[in-house]
N, C-alpha and C. Protein backbone atom coordinates (compact mmCIF):
# COMPACT_ATOMS: atom_id res chain seq x y z
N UNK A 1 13.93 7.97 15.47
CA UNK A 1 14.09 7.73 14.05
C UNK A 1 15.56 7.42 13.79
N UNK A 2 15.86 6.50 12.90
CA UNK A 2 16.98 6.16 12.75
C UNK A 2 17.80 7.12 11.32
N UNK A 3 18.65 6.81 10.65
CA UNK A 3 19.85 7.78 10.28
C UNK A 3 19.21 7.17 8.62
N UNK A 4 18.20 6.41 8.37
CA UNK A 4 17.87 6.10 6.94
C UNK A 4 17.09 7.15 6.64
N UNK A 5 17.15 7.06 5.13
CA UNK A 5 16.16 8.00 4.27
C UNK A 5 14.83 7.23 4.61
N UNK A 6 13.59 8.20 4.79
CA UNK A 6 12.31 7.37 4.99
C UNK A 6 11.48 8.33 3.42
N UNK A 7 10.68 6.67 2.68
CA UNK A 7 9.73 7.76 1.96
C UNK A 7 8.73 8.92 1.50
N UNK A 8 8.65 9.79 0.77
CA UNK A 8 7.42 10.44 1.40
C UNK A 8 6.70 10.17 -0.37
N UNK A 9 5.44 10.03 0.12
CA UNK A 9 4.49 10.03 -1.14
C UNK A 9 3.24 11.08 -0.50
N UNK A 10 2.88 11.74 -1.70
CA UNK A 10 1.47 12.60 -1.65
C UNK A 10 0.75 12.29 -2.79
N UNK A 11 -0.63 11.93 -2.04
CA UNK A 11 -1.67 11.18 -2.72
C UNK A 11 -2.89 12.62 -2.73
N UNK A 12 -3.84 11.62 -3.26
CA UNK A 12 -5.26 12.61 -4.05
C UNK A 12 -6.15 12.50 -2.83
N UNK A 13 -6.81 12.93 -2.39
CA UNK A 13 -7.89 12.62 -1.81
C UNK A 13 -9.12 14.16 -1.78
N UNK A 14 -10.38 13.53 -1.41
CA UNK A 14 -11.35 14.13 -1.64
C UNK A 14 -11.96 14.60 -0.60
N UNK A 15 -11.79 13.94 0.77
CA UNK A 15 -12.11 14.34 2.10
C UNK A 15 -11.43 13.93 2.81
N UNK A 16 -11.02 14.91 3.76
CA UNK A 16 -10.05 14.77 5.12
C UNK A 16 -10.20 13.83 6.00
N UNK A 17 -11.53 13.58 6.50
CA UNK A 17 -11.86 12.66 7.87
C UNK A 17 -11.99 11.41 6.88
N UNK A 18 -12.39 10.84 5.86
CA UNK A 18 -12.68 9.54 5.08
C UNK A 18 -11.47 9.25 4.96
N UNK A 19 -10.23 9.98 4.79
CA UNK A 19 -9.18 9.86 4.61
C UNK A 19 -8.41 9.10 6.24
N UNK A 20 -8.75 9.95 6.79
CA UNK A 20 -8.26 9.60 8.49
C UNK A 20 -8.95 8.04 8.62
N UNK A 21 -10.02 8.35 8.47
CA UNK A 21 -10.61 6.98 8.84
C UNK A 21 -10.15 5.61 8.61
N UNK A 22 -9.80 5.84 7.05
CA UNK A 22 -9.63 4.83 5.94
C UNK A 22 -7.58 4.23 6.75
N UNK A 23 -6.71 5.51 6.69
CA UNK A 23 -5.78 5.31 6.93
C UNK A 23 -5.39 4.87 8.79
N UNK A 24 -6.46 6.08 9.34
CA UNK A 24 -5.89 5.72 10.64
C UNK A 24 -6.40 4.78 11.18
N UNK A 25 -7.72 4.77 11.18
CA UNK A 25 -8.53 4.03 12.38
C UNK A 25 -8.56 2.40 10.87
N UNK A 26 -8.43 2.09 10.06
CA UNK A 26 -8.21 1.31 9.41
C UNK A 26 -6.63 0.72 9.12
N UNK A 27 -5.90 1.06 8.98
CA UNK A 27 -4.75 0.43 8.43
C UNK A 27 -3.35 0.64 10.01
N UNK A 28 -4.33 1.87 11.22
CA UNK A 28 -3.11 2.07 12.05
C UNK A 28 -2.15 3.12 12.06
N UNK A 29 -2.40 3.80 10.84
CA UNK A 29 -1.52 5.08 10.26
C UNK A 29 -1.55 5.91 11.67
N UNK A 30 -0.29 6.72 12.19
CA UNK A 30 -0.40 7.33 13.11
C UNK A 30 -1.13 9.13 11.88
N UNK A 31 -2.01 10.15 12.48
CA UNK A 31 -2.10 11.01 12.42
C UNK A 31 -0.85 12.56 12.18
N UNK A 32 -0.36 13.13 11.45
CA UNK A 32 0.51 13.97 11.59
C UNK A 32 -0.14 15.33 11.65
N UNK A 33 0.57 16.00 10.83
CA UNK A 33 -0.13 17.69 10.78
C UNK A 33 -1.81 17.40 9.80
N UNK A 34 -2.34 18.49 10.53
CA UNK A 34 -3.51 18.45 9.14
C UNK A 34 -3.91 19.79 9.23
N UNK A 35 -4.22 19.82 7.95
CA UNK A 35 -4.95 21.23 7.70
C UNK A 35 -5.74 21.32 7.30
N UNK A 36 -6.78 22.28 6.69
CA UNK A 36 -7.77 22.26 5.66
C UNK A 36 -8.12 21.65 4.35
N UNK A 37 -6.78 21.14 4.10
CA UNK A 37 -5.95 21.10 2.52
C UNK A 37 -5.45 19.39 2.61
N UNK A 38 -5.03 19.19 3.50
CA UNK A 38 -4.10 17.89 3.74
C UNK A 38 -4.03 17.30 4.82
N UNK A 39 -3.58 15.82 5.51
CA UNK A 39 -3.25 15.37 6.14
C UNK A 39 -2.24 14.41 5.93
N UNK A 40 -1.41 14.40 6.60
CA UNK A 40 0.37 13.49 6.95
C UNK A 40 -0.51 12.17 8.30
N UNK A 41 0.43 11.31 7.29
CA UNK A 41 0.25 9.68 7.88
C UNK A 41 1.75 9.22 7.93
N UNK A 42 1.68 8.82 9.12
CA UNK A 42 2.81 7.77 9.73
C UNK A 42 2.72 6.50 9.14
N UNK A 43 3.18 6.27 8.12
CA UNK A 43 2.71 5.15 7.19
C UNK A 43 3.70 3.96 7.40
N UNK A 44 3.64 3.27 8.01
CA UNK A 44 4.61 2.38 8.59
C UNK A 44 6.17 2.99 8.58
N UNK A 45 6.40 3.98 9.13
CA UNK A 45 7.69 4.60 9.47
C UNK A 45 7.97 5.47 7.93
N UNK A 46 6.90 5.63 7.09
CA UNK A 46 7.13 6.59 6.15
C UNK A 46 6.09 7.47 5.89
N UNK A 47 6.01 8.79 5.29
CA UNK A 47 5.29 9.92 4.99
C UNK A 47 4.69 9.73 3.75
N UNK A 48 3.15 9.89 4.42
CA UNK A 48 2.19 9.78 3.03
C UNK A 48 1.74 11.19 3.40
N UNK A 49 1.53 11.75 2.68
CA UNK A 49 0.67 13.32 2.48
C UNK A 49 -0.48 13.08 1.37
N UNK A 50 -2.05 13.54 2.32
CA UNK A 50 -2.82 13.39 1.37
C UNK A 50 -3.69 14.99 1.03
N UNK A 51 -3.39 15.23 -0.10
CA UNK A 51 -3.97 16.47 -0.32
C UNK A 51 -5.47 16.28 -1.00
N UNK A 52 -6.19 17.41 -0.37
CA UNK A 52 -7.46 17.39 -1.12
C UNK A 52 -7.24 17.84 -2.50
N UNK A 53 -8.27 17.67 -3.26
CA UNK A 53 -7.87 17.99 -4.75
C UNK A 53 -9.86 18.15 -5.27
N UNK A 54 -9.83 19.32 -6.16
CA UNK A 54 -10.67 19.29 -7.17
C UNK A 54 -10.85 18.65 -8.29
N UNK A 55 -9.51 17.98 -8.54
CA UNK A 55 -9.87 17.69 -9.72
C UNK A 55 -10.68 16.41 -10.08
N UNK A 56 -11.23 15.96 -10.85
CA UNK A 56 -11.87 14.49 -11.38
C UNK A 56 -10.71 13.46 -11.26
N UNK A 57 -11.05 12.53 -10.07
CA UNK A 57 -10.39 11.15 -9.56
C UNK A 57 -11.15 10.28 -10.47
N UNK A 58 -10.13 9.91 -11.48
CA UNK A 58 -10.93 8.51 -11.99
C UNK A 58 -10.79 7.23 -12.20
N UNK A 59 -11.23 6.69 -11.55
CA UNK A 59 -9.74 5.01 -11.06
C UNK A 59 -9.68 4.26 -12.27
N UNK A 60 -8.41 3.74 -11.73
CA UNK A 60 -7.97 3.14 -12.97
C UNK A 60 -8.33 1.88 -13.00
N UNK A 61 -8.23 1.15 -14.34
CA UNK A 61 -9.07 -0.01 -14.36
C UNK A 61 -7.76 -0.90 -14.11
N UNK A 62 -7.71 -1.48 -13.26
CA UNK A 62 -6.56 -2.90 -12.78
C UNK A 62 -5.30 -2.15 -12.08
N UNK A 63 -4.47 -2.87 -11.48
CA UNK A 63 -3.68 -2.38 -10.72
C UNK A 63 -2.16 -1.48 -11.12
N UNK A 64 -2.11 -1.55 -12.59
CA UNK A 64 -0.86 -1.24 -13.65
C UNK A 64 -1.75 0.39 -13.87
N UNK A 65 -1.09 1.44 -14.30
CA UNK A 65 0.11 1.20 -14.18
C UNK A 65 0.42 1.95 -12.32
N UNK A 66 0.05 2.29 -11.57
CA UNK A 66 -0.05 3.05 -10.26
C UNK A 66 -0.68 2.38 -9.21
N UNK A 67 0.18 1.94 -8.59
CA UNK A 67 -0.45 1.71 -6.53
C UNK A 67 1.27 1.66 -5.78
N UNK A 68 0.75 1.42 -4.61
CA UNK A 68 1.73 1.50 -3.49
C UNK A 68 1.35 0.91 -2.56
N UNK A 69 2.91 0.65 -1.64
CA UNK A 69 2.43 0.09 -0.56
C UNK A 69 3.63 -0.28 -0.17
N UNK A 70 3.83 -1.56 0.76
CA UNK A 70 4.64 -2.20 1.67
C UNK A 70 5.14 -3.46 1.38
N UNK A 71 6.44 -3.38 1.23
CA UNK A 71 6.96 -4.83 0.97
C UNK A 71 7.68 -5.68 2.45
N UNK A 72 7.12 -6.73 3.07
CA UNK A 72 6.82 -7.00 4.45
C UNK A 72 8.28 -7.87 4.47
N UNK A 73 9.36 -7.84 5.33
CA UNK A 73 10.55 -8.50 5.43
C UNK A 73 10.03 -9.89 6.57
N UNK A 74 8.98 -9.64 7.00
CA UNK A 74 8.59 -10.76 7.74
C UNK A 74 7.01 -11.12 7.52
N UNK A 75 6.89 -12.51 7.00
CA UNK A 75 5.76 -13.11 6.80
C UNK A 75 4.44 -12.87 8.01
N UNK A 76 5.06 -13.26 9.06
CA UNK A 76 3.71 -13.01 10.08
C UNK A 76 3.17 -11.42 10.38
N UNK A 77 4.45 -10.19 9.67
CA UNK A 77 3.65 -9.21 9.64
C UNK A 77 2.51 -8.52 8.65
N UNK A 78 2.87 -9.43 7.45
CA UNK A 78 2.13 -9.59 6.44
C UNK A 78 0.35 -10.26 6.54
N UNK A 79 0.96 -11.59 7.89
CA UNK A 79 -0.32 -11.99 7.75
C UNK A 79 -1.09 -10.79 9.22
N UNK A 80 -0.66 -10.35 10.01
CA UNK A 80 -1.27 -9.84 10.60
C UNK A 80 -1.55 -8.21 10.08
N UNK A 81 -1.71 -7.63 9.30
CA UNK A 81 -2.26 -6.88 8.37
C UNK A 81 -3.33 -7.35 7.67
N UNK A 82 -3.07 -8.51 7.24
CA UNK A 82 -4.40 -8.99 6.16
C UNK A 82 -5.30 -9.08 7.22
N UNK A 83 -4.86 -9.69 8.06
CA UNK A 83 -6.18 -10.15 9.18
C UNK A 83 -6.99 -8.67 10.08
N UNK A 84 -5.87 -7.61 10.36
CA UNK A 84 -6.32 -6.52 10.25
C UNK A 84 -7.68 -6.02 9.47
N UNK A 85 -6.84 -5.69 7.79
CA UNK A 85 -8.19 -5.79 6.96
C UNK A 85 -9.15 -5.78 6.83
N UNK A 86 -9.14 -7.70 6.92
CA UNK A 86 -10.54 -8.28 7.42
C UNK A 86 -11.24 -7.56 8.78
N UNK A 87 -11.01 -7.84 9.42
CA UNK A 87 -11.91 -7.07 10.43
C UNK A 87 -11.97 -5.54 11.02
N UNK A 88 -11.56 -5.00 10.11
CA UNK A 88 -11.73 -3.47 9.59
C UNK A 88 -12.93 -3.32 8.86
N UNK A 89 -12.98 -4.68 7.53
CA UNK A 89 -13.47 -4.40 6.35
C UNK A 89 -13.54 -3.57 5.66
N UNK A 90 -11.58 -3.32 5.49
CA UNK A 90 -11.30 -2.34 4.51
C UNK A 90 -11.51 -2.82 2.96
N UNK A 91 -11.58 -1.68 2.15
CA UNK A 91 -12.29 -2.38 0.56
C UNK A 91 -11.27 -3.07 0.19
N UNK A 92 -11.17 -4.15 -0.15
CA UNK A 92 -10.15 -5.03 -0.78
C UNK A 92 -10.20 -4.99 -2.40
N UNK A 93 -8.84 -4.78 -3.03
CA UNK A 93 -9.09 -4.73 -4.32
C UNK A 93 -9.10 -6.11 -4.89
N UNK A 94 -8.01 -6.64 -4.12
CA UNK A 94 -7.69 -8.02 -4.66
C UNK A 94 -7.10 -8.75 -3.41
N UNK A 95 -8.01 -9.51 -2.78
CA UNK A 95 -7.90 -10.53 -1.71
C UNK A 95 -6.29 -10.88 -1.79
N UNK A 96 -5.92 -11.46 -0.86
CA UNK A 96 -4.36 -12.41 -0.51
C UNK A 96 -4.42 -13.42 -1.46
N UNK A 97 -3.29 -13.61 -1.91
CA UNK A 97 -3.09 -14.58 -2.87
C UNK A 97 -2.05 -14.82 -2.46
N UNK A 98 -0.95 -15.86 -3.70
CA UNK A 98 0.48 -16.08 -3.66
C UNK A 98 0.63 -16.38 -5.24
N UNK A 99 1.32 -15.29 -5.59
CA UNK A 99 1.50 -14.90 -7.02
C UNK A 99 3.16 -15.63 -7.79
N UNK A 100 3.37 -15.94 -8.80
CA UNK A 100 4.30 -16.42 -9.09
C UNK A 100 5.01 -17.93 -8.04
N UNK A 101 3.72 -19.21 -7.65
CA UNK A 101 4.42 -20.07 -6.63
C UNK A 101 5.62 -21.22 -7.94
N UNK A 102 6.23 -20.61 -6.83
CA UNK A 102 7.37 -21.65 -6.59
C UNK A 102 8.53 -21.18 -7.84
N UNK A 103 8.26 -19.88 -7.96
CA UNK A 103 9.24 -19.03 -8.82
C UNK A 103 10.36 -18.72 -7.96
N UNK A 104 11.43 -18.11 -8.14
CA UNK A 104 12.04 -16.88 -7.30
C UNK A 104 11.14 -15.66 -7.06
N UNK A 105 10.89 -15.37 -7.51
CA UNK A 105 9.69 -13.72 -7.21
C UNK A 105 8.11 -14.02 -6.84
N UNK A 106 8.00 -15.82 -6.12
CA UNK A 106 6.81 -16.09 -5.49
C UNK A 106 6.70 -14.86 -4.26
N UNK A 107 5.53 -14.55 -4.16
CA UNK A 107 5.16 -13.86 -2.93
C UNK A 107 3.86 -13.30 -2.52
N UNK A 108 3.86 -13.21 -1.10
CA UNK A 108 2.16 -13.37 -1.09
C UNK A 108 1.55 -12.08 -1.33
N UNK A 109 0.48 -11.42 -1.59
CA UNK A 109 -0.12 -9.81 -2.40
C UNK A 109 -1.65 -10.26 -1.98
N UNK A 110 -2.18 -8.56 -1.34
CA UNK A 110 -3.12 -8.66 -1.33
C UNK A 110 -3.39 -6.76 -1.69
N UNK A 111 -4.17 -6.53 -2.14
CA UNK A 111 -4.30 -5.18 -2.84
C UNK A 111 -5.90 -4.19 -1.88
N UNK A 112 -5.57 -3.02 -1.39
CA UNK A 112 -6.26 -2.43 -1.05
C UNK A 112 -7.10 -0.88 -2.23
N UNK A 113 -8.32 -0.39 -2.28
CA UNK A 113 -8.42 0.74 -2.63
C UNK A 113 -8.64 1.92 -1.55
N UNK A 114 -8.28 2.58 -1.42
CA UNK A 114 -8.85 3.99 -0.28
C UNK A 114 -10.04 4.06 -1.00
N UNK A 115 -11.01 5.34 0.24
CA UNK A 115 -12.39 5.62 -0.73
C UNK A 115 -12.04 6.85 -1.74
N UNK A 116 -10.72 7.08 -2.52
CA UNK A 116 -10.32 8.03 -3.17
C UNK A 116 -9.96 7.37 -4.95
N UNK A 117 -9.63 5.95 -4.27
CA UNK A 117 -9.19 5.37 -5.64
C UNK A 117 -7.86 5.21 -5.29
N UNK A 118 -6.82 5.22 -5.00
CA UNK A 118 -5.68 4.88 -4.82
C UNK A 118 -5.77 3.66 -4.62
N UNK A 119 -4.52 2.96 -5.38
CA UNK A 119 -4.53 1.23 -5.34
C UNK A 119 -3.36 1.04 -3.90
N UNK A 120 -3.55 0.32 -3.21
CA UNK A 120 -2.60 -0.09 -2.06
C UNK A 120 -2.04 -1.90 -2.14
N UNK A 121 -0.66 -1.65 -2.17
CA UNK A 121 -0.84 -3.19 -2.68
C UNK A 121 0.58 -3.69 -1.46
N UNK A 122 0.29 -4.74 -0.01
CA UNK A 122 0.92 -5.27 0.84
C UNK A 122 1.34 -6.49 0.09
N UNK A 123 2.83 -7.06 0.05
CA UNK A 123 3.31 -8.70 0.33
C UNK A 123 4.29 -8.72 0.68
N UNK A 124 4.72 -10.17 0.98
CA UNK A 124 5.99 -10.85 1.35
C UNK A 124 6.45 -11.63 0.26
N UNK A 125 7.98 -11.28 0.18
CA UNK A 125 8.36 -12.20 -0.86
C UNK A 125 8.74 -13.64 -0.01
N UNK A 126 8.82 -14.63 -0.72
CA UNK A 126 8.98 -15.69 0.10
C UNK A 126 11.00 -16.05 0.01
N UNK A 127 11.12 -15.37 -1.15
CA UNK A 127 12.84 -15.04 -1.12
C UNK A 127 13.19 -14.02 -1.39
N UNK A 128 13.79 -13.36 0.04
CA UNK A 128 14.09 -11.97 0.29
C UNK A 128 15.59 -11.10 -1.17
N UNK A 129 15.94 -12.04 -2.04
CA UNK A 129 17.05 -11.61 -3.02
C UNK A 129 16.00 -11.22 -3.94
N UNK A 130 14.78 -11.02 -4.10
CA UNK A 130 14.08 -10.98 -5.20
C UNK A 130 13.64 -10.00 -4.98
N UNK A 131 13.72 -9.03 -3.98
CA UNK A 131 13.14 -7.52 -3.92
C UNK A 131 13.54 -6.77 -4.51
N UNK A 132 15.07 -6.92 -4.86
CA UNK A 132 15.73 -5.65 -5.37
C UNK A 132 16.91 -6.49 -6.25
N UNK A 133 17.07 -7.82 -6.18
CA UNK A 133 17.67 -8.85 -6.83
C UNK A 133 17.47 -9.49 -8.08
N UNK A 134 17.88 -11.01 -8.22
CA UNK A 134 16.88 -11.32 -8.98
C UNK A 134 17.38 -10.84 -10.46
N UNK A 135 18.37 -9.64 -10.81
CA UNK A 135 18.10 -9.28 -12.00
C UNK A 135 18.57 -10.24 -13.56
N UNK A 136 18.71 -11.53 -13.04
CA UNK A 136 18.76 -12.19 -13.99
C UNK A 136 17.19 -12.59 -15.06
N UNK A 137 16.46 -12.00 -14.19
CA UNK A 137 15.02 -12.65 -14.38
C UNK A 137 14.09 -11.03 -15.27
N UNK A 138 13.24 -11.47 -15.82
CA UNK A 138 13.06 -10.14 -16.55
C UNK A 138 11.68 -9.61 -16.45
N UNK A 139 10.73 -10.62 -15.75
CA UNK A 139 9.82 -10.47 -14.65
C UNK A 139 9.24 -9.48 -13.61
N UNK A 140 8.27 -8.40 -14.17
CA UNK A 140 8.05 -7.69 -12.99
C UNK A 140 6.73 -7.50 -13.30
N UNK A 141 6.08 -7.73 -12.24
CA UNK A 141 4.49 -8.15 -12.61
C UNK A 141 3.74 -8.96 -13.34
N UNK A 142 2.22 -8.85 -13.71
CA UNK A 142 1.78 -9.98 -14.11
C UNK A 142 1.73 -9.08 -15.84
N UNK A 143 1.35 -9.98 -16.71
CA UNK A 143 1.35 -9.78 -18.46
C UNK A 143 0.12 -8.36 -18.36
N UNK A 144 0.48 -7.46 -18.79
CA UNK A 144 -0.52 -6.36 -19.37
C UNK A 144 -0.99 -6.26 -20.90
């Protein structure tokens, strides 16, 4: 591990192994601690913690205002995820696209759900100043 801060997010989930499934044997997530209660995913070099929960999961309708995910610094790792996906046949929320073409903040998005409801949303920007740049532009997402 290198000397950067890595993220950690803890998500909802409703069962442990649907959870494993969905993350590991689907998306590649390495396995961490698990317990009765939770399981830790190697989430592309960051910490997802998914805790079971009682309470009523009730998904939200469209991708605003909550999901997560991966912003890909290289296009072919982007496409080899989607293609992943596909032959996983993980639930897709919203197929691959290329959102905003031929903007500065064009980039390609394709949106996953877990079987918990969590929105998962992978792309590549096609100009890397627009990740964290860009702030001339007032643009962040699509119209709600």
């Amino acid at each position: 591990m290198n000397d950067s801060p890595i993220f950690h997010l803890a998500i909802p989930i409703k069962d442990i192994e649907q959870a494993k499934e969905f993350y590991a044997q689907g998306l590649g997530c390495q396995i961490g601690r698990t317990s009765a209660q939770a399981v830790i995913f190697q989430f592309f070099g960051h910490q997802v913690v998914a805790h079971l929960t009682h309470q009523e999961m009730t998904p939200q309708k469209g991708i605003y205002p909550r999901h997560f995910g991966l912003v890909f610094q290289q296009e072919s790792d982007w496409v080899t995820l989607w293609e992943q996906v596909q032959e996983k046949k993980l639930s897709v929320y919203e197929p691959a696209r290329v959102r905003f073409q031929g903007e500065l903040t064009e980039h390609s998005t394709f949106f996953l759900v877990d079987p918990f409801g969590n929105l998962l949303e992978f792309k590549y920007y096609r100009h890397p100043e627009a990740i964290f740049g860009a702030t001339e532009l007032n643009i962040i997402g699509d119209s709600t």
